[in-house]
Protein backbone atom coordinates (compact mmCIF):
# COMPACT_ATOMS: atom_id res chain seq x y z
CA UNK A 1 -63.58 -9.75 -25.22
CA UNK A 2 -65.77 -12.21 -26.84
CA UNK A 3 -67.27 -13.28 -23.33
CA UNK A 4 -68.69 -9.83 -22.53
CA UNK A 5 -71.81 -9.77 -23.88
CA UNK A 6 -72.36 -5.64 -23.67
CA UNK A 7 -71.90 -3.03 -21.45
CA UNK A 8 -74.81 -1.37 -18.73
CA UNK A 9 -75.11 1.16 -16.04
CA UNK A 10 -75.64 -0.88 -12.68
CA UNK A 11 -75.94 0.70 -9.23
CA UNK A 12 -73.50 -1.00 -6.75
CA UNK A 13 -74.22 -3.74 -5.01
CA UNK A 14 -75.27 -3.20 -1.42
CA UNK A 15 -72.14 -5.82 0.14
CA UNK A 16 -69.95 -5.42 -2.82
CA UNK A 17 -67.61 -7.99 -3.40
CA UNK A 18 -63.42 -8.11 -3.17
CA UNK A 19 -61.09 -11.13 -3.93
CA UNK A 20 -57.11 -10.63 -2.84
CA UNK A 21 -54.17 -12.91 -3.35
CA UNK A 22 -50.85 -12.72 -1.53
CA UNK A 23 -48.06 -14.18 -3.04
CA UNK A 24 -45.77 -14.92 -0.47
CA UNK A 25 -43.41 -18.47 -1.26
CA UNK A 26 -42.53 -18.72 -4.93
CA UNK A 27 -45.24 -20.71 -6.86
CA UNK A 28 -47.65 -20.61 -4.03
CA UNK A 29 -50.86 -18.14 -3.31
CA UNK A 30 -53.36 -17.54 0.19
CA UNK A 31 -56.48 -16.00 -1.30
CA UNK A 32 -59.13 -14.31 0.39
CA UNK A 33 -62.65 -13.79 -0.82
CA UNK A 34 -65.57 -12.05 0.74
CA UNK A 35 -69.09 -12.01 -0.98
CA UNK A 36 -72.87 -11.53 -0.67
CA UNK A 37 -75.13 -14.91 0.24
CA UNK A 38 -75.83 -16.40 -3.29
CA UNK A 39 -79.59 -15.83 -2.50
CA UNK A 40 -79.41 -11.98 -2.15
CA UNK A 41 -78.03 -10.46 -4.83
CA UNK A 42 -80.28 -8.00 -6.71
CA UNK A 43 -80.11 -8.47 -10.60
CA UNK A 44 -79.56 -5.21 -11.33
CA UNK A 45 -76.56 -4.87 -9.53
CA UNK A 46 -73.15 -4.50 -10.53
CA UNK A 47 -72.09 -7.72 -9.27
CA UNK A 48 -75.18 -9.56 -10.48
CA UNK A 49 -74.61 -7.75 -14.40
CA UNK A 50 -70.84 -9.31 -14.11
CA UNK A 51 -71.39 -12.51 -13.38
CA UNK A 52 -73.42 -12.39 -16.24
CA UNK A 53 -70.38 -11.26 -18.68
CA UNK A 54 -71.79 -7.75 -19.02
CA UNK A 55 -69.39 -5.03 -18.35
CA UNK A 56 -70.74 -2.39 -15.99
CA UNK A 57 -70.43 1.26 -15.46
CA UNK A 58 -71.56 3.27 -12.09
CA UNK A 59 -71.02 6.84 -12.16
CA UNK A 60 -69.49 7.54 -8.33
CA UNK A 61 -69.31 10.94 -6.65
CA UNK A 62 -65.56 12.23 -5.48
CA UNK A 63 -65.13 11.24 -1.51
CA UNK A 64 -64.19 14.41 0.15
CA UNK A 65 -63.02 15.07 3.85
CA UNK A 66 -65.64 17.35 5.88
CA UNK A 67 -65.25 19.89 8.60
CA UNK A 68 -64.53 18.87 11.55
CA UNK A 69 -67.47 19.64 13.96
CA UNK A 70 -67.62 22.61 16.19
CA UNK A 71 -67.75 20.64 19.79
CA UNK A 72 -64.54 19.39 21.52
CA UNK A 73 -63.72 15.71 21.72
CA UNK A 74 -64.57 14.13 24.42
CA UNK A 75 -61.37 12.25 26.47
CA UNK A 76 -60.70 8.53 25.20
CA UNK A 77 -59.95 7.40 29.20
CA UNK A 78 -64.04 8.98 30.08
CA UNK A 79 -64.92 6.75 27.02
CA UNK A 80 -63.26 3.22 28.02
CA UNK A 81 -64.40 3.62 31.51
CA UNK A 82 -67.40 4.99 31.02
């Protein structure tokens, strides 16, 4: 806690950012990162406010299926061949 230098609202960064690790031998690791170029990240961006050793806070809406539109689907075979 004595790295994080305060806490701010930041809106999301456009790319985001995500980091896994698999563990899959005893004592060894495969990571996998994905991430923005270093030259376009906007400063008052999540991502931008962490690297900085603020915490950050984004107030997020609840994801929510919709209703399924009114027209029929069309066939997958007209699709591929189409």
């Amino acid at each position: 806690m004595d790295d994080v230098r305060g806490l701010r609202w930041a809106d999301l960064d456009a790319f985001g950012y995500f980091r896994v690790a698999i563990a899959d031998l005893p004592g060894k690791a495969i990571q996998f990162e994905v991430g923005p170029p270093e030259g376009g990240l906007d400063p008052a961006s999540d991502s931008a406010l962490l690297r900085e050793c603020f915490a950050t806070l984004t107030p997020l809406t609840s994801v929510e299926p919709a209703s399924y539109p009114e027209s029929e689907l069309p066939d997958l075979a007209d699709l591929v061949s189409g």
